[in-house]
C-alpha atoms as a PDB file:
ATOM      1  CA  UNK A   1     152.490 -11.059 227.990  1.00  0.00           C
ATOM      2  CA  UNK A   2     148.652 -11.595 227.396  1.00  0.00           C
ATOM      3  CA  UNK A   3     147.058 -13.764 229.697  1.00  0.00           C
ATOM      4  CA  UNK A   4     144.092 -16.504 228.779  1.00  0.00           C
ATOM      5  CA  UNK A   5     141.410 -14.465 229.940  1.00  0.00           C
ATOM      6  CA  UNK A   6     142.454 -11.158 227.971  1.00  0.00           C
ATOM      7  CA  UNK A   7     143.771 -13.520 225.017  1.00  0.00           C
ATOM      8  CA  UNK A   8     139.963 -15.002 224.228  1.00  0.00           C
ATOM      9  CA  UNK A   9     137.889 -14.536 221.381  1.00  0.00           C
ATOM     10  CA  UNK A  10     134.402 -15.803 220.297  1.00  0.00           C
ATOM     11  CA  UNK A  11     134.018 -16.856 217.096  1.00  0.00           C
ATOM     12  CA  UNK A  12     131.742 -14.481 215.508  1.00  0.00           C
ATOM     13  CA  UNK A  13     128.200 -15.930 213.805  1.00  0.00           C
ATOM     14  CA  UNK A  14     127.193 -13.035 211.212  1.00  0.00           C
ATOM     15  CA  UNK A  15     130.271 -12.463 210.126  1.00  0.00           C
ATOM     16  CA  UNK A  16     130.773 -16.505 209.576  1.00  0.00           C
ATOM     17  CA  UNK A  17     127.764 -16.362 207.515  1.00  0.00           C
ATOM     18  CA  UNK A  18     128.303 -13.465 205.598  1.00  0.00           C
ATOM     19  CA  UNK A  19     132.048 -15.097 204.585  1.00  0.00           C
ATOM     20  CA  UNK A  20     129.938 -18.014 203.543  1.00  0.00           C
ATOM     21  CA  UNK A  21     131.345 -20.647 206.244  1.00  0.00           C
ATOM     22  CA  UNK A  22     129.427 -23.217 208.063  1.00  0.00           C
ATOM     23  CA  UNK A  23     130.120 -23.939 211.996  1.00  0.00           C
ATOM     24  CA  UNK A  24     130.154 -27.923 211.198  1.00  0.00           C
ATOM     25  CA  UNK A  25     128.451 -29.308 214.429  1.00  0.00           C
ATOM     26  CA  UNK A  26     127.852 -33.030 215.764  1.00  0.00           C
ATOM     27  CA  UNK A  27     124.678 -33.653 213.950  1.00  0.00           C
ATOM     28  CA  UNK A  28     125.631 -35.889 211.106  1.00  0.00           C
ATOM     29  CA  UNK A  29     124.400 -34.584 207.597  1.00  0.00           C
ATOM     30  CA  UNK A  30     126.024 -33.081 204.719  1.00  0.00           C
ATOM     31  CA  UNK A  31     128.240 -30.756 205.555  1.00  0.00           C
ATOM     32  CA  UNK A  32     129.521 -32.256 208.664  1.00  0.00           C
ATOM     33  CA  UNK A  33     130.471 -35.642 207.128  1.00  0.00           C
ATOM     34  CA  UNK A  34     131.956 -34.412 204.511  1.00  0.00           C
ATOM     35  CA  UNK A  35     134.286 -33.224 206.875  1.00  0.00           C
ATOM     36  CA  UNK A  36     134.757 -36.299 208.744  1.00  0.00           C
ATOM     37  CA  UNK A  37     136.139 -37.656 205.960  1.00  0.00           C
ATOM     38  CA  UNK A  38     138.881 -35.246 205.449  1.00  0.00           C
ATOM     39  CA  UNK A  39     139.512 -35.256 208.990  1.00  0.00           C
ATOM     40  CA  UNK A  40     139.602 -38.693 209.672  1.00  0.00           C
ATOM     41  CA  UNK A  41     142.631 -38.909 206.920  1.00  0.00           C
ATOM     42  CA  UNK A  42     144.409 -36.447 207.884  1.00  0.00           C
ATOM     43  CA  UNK A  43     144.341 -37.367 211.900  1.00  0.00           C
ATOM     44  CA  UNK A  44     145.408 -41.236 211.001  1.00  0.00           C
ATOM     45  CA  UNK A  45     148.760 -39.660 209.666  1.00  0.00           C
ATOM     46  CA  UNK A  46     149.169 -36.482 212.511  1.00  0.00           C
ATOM     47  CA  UNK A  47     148.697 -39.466 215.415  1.00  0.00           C
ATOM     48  CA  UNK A  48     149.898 -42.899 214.228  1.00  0.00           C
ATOM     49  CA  UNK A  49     148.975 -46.134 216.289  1.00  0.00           C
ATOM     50  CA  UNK A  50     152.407 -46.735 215.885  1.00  0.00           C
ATOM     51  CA  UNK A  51     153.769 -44.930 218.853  1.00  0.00           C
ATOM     52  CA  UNK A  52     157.488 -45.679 217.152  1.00  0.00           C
ATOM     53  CA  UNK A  53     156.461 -43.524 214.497  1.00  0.00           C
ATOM     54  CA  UNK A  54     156.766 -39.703 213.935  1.00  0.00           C
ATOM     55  CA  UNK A  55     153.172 -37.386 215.018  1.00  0.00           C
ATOM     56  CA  UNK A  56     152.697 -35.249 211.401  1.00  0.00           C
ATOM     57  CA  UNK A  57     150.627 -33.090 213.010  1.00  0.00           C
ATOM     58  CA  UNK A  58     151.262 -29.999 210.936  1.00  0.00           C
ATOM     59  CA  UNK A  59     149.136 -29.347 207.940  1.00  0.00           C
ATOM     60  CA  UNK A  60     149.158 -26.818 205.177  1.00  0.00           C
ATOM     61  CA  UNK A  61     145.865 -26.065 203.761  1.00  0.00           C
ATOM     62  CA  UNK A  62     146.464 -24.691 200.437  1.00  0.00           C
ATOM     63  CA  UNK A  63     145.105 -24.526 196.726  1.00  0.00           C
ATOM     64  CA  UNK A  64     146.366 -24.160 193.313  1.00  0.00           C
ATOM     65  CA  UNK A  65     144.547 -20.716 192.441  1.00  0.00           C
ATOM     66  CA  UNK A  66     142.474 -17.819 194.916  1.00  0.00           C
ATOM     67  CA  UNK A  67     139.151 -18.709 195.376  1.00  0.00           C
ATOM     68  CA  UNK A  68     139.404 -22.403 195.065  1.00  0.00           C
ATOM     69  CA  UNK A  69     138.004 -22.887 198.564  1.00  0.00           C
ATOM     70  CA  UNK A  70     141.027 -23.300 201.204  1.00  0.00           C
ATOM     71  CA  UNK A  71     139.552 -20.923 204.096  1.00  0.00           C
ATOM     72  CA  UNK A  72     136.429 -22.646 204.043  1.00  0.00           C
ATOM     73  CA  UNK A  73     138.573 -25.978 204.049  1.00  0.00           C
ATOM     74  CA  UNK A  74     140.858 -24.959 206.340  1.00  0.00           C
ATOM     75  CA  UNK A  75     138.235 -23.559 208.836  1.00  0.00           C
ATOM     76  CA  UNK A  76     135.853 -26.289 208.294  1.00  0.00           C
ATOM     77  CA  UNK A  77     138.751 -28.881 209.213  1.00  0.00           C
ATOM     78  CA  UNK A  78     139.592 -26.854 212.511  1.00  0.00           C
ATOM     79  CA  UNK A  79     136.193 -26.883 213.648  1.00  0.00           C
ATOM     80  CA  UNK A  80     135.412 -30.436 213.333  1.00  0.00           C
ATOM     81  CA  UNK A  81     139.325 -31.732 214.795  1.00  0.00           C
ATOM     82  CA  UNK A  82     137.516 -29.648 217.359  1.00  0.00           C
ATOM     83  CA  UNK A  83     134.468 -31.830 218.552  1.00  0.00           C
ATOM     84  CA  UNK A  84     136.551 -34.650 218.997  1.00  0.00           C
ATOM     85  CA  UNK A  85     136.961 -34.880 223.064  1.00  0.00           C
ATOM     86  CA  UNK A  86     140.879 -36.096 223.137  1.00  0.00           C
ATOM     87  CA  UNK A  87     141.823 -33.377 220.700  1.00  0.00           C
ATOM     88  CA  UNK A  88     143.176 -29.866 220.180  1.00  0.00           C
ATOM     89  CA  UNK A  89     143.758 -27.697 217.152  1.00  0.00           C
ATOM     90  CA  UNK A  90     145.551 -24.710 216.391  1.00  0.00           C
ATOM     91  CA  UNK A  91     144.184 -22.882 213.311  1.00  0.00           C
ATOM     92  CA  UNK A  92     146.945 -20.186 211.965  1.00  0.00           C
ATOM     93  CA  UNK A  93     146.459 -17.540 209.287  1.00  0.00           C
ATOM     94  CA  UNK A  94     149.593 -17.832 206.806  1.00  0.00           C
ATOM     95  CA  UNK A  95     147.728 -15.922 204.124  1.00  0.00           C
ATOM     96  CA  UNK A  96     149.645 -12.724 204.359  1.00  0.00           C
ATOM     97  CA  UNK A  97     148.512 -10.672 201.776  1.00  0.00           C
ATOM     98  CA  UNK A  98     144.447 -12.140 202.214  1.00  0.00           C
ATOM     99  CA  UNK A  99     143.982 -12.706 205.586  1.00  0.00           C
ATOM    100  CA  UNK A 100     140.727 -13.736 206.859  1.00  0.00           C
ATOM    101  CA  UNK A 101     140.590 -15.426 210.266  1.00  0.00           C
ATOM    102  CA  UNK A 102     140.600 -11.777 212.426  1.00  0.00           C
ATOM    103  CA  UNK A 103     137.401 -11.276 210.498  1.00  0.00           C
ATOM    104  CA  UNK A 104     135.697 -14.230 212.195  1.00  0.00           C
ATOM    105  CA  UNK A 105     136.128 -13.570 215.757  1.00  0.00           C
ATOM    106  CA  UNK A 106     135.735 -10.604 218.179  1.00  0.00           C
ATOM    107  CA  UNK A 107     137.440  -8.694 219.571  1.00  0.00           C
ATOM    108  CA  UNK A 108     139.450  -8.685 217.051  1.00  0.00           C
ATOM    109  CA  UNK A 109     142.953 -10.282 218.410  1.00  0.00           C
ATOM    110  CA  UNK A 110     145.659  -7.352 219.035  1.00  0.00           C
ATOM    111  CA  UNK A 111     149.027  -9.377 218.367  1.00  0.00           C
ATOM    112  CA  UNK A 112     149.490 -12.066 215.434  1.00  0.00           C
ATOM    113  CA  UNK A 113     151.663 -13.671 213.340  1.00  0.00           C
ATOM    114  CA  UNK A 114     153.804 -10.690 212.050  1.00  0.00           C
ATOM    115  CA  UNK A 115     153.968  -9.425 215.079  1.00  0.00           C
ATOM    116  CA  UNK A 116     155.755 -12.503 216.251  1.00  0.00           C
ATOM    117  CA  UNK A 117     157.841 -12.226 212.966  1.00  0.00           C
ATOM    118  CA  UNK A 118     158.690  -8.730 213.923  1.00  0.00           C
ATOM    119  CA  UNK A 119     159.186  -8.133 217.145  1.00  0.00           C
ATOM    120  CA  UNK A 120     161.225 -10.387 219.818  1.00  0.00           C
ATOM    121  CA  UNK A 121     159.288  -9.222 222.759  1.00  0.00           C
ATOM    122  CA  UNK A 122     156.277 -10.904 221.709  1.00  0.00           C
ATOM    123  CA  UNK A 123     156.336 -14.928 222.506  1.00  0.00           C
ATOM    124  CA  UNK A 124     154.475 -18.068 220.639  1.00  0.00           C
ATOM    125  CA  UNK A 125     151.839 -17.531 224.344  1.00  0.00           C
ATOM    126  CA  UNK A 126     151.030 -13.730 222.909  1.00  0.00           C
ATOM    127  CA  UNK A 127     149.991 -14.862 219.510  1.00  0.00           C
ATOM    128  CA  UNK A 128     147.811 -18.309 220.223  1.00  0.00           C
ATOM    129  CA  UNK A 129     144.558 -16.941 221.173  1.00  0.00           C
ATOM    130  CA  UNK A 130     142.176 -18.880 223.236  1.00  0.00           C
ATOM    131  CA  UNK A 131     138.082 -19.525 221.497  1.00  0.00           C
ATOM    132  CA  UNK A 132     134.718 -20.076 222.715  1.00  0.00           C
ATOM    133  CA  UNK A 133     135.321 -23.498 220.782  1.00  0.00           C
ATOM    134  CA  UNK A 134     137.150 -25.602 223.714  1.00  0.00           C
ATOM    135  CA  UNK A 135     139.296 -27.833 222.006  1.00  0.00           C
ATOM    136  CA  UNK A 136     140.308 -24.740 219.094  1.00  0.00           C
ATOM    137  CA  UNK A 137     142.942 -21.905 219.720  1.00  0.00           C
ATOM    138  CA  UNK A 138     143.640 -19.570 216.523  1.00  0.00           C
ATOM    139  CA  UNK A 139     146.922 -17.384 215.381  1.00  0.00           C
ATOM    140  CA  UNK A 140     145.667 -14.198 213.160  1.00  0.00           C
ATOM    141  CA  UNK A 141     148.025 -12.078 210.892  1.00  0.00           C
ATOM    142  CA  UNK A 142     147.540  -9.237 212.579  1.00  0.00           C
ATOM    143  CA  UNK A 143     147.937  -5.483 211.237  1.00  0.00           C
ATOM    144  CA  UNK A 144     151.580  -5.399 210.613  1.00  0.00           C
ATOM    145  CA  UNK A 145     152.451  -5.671 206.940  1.00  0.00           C
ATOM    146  CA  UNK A 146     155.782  -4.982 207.059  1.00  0.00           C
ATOM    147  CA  UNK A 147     157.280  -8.622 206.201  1.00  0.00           C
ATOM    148  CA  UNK A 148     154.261  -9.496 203.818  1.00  0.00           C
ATOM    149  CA  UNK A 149     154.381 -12.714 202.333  1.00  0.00           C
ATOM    150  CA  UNK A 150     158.534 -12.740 203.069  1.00  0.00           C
ATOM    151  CA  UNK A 151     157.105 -14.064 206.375  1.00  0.00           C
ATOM    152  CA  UNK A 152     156.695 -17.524 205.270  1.00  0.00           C
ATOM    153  CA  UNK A 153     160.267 -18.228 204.479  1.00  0.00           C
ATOM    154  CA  UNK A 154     161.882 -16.481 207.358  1.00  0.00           C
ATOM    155  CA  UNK A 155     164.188 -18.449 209.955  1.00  0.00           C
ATOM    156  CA  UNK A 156     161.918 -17.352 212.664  1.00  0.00           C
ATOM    157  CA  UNK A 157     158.950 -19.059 210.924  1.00  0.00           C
ATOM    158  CA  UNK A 158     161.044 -21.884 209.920  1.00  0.00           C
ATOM    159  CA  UNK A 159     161.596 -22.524 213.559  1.00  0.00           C
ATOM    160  CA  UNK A 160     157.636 -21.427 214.192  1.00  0.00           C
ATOM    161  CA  UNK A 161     156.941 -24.810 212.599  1.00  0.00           C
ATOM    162  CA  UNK A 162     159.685 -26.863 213.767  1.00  0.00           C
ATOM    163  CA  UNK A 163     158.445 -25.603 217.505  1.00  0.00           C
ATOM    164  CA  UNK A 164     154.693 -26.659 217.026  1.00  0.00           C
ATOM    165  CA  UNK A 165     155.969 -29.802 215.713  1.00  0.00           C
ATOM    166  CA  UNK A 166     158.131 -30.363 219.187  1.00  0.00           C
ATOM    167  CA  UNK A 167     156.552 -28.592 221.672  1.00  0.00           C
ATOM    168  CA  UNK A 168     152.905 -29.063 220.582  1.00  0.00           C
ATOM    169  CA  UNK A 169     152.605 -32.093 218.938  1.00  0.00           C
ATOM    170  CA  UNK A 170     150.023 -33.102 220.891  1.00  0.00           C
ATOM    171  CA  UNK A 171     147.757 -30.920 218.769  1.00  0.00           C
ATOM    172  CA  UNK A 172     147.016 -30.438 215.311  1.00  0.00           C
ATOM    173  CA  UNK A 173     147.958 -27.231 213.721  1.00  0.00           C
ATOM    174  CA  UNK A 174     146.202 -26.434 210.642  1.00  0.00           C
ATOM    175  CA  UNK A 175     147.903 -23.648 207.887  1.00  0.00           C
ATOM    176  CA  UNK A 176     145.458 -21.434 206.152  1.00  0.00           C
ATOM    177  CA  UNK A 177     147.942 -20.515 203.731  1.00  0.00           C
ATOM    178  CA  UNK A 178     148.479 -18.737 200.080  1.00  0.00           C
ATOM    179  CA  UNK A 179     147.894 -20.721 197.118  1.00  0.00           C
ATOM    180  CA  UNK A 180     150.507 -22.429 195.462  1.00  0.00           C
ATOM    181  CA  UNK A 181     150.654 -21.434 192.337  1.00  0.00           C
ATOM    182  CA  UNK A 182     152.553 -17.996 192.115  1.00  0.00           C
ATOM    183  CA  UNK A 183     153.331 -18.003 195.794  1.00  0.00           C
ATOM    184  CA  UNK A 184     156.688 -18.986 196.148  1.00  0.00           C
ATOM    185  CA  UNK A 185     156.533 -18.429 200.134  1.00  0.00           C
ATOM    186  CA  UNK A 186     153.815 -21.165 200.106  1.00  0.00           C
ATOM    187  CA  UNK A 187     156.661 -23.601 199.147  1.00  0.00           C
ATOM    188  CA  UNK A 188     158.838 -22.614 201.509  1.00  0.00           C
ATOM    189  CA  UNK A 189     156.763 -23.316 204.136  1.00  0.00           C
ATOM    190  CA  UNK A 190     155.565 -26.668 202.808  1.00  0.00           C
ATOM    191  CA  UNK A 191     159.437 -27.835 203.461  1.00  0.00           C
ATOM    192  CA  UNK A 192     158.665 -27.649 207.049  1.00  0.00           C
ATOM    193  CA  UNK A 193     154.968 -29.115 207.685  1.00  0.00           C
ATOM    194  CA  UNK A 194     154.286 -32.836 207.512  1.00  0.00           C
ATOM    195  CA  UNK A 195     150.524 -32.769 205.705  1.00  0.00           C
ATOM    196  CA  UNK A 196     149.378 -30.239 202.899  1.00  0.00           C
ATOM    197  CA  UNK A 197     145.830 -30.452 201.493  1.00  0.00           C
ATOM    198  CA  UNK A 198     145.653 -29.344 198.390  1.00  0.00           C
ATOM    199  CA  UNK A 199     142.249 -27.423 197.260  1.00  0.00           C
ATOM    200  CA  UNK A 200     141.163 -27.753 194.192  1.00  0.00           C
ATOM    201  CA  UNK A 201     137.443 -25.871 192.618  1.00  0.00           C
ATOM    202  CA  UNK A 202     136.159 -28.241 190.415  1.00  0.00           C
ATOM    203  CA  UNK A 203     136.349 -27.153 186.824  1.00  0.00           C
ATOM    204  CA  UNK A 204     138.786 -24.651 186.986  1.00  0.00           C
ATOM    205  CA  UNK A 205     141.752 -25.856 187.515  1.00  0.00           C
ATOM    206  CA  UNK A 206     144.057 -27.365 184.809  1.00  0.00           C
ATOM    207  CA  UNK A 207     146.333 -30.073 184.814  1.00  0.00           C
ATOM    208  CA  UNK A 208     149.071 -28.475 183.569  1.00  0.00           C
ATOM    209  CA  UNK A 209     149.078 -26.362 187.098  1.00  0.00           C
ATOM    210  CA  UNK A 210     148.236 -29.406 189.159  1.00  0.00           C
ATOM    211  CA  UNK A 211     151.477 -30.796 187.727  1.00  0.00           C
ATOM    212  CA  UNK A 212     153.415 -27.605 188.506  1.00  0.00           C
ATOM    213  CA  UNK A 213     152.391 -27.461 191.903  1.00  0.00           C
ATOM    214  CA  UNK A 214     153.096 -31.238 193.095  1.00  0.00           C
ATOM    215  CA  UNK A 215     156.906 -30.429 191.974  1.00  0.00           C
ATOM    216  CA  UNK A 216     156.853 -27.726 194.772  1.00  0.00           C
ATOM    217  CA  UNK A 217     156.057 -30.474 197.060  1.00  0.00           C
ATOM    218  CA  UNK A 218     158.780 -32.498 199.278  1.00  0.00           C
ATOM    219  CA  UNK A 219     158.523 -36.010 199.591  1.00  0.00           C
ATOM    220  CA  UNK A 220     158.542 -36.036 202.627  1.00  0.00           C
ATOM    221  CA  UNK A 221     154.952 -34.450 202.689  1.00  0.00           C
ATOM    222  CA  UNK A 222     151.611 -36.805 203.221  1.00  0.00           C
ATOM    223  CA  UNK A 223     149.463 -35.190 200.110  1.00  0.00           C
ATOM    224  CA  UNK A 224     145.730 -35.141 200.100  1.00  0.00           C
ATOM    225  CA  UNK A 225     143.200 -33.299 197.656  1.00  0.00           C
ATOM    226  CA  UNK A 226     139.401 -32.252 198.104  1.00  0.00           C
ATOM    227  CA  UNK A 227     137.884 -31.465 195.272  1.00  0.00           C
ATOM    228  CA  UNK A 228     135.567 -28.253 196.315  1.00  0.00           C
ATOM    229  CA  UNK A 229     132.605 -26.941 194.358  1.00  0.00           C
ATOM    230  CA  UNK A 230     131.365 -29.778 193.107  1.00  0.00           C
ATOM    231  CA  UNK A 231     127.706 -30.235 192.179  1.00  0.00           C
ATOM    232  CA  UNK A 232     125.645 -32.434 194.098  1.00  0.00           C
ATOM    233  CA  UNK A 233     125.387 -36.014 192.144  1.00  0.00           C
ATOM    234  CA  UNK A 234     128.469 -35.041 189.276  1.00  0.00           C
ATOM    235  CA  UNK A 235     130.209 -37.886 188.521  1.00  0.00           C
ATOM    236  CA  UNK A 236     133.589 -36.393 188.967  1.00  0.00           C
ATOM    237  CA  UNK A 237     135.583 -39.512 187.348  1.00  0.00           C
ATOM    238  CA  UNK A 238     133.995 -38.715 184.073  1.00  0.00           C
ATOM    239  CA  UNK A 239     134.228 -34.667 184.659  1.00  0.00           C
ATOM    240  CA  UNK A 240     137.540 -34.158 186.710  1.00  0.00           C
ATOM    241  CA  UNK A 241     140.465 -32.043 184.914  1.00  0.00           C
ATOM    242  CA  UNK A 242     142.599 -34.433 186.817  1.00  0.00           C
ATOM    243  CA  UNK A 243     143.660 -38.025 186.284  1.00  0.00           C
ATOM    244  CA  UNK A 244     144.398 -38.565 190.012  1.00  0.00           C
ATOM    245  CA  UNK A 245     143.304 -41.346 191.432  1.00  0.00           C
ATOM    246  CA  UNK A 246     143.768 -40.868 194.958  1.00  0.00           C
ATOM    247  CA  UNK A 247     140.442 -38.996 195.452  1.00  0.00           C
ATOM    248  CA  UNK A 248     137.493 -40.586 197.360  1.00  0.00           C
ATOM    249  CA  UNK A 249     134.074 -39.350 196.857  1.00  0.00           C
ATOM    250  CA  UNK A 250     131.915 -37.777 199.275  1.00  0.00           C
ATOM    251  CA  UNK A 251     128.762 -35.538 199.003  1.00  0.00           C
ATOM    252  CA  UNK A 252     130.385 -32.476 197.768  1.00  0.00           C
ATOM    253  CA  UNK A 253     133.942 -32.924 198.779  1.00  0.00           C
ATOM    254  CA  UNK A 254     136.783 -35.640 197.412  1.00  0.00           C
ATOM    255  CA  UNK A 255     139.377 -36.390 199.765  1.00  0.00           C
ATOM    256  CA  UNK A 256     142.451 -38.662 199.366  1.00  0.00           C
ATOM    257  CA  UNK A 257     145.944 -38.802 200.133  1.00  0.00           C
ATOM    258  CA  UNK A 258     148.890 -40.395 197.908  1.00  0.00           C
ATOM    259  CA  UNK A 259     152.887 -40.080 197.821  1.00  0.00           C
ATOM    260  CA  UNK A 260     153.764 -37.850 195.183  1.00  0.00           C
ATOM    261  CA  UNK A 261     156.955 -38.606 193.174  1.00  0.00           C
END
């Protein structure tokens, strides 16, 4: 077993850049409220007032095509849950087949999810690697393709998810996971999280798929959107493929949540 010193990484500032994500810090302009928004939302449903309630502090970060923006979402999310002082957030790479979080830090983490999927010598304390961002720990894929996307709806992630719901629900643990749409491991693991934020790049995705996707949600699930991509000043009520009224509009980014049925 890896301990906390050799389990670090440091999140890596070129290659952030070059990947075209932002390290949202506390000074409050664009970017970084946008993000309070979202984050905000989603942390009133993971950690209810109402201690008699259930913590649905695992959320699926996921999109209805590639390229619609959930990394940047996902990572953007992780890094702000981040600044706040009473809590802690575990960002995990579910995008098999596109993975993208070992690209970010250095050195490049040695064990990951698949390894965990694979091999019963390796424990949840190998895979959760410690950051130069206090409050943030990450999971990575990791080199072994063997399982691919067949990952997702295996009992041992199943019970993955069902253990950072018990043992560590005193943290938020954010999915960066496939999209949706033609992903049928995405849905699978969307049965066991309690949040999923749905991605969606303005003007390019239809309806028609919107609608296909919500059916692959359980009701169970709290559902938010954020519109991504959108110009600066676009009126999206009068532009949005969507008739969905749960969004709320911030600078560049529409966030919501609503019950699907």
């Amino acid at each position: 077993m890896t301990n906390q010193q050799t389990n670090t990484v440091t999140f890596d500032t070129a290659s952030l850049e070059e990947m075209g994500l932002k390290q949202t810090g506390a000074v409050r302009h664009g970017i970084n409220e946008e993000f309070r928004a979202i984050k905000h939302e989603v942390l009133k449903h993971a950690f209810p007032r109402d201690r008699a309630a259930a913590n649905k502090n695992r959320v699926l970060v996921t999109s209805v095509n590639e390229g619609d923006g959930k990394t940047f979402c996902a990572f953007n999310l992780a890094m702000s849950v981040s600044l706040e002082a009473d809590k802690n957030v575990l960002l995990v790479d579910t995008n098999i087949l596109s993975p993208s979080l070992h690209k970010m830090v250095a050195p490049k983490p040695k064990v990951g999810l698949l390894d965990y999927i694979s091999e019963a010598l390796v424990s949840t304390q190998d895979i959760i690697h410690h950051t130069d961002k206090d409050n943030l720990k990450i999971i990575t894929v990791s080199d072994n393709n063997e399982y691919a996307n067949e990952c997702l709806s295996s009992n041992t992630m199943v019970e993955l998810a069902g253990e950072f719901n018990s043992r560590y629900n005193d943290r938020l643990v954010i999915f960066d996971a496939p999209p949706l749409l033609g992903v049928n491991e995405t849905a699978t693991l969307a049965e066991n999280v309690d949040q999923i934020i749905i991605v969606v790049a303005d003007g390019k995705v239809k309806e028609s798929d919107l609608k296909i996707i919500q059916k692959k949600i359980p009701e169970h699930v709290v559902v938010h959107y954020v519109l991504n991509k959108t110009p600066k000043g676009r009126d999206w009520k009068k532009n949005s493929q969507t008739d969905n009224n749960a969004f709320t509009e911030t600078d560049k980014a529409l966030t919501g949540s609503s019950a699907l049925n």
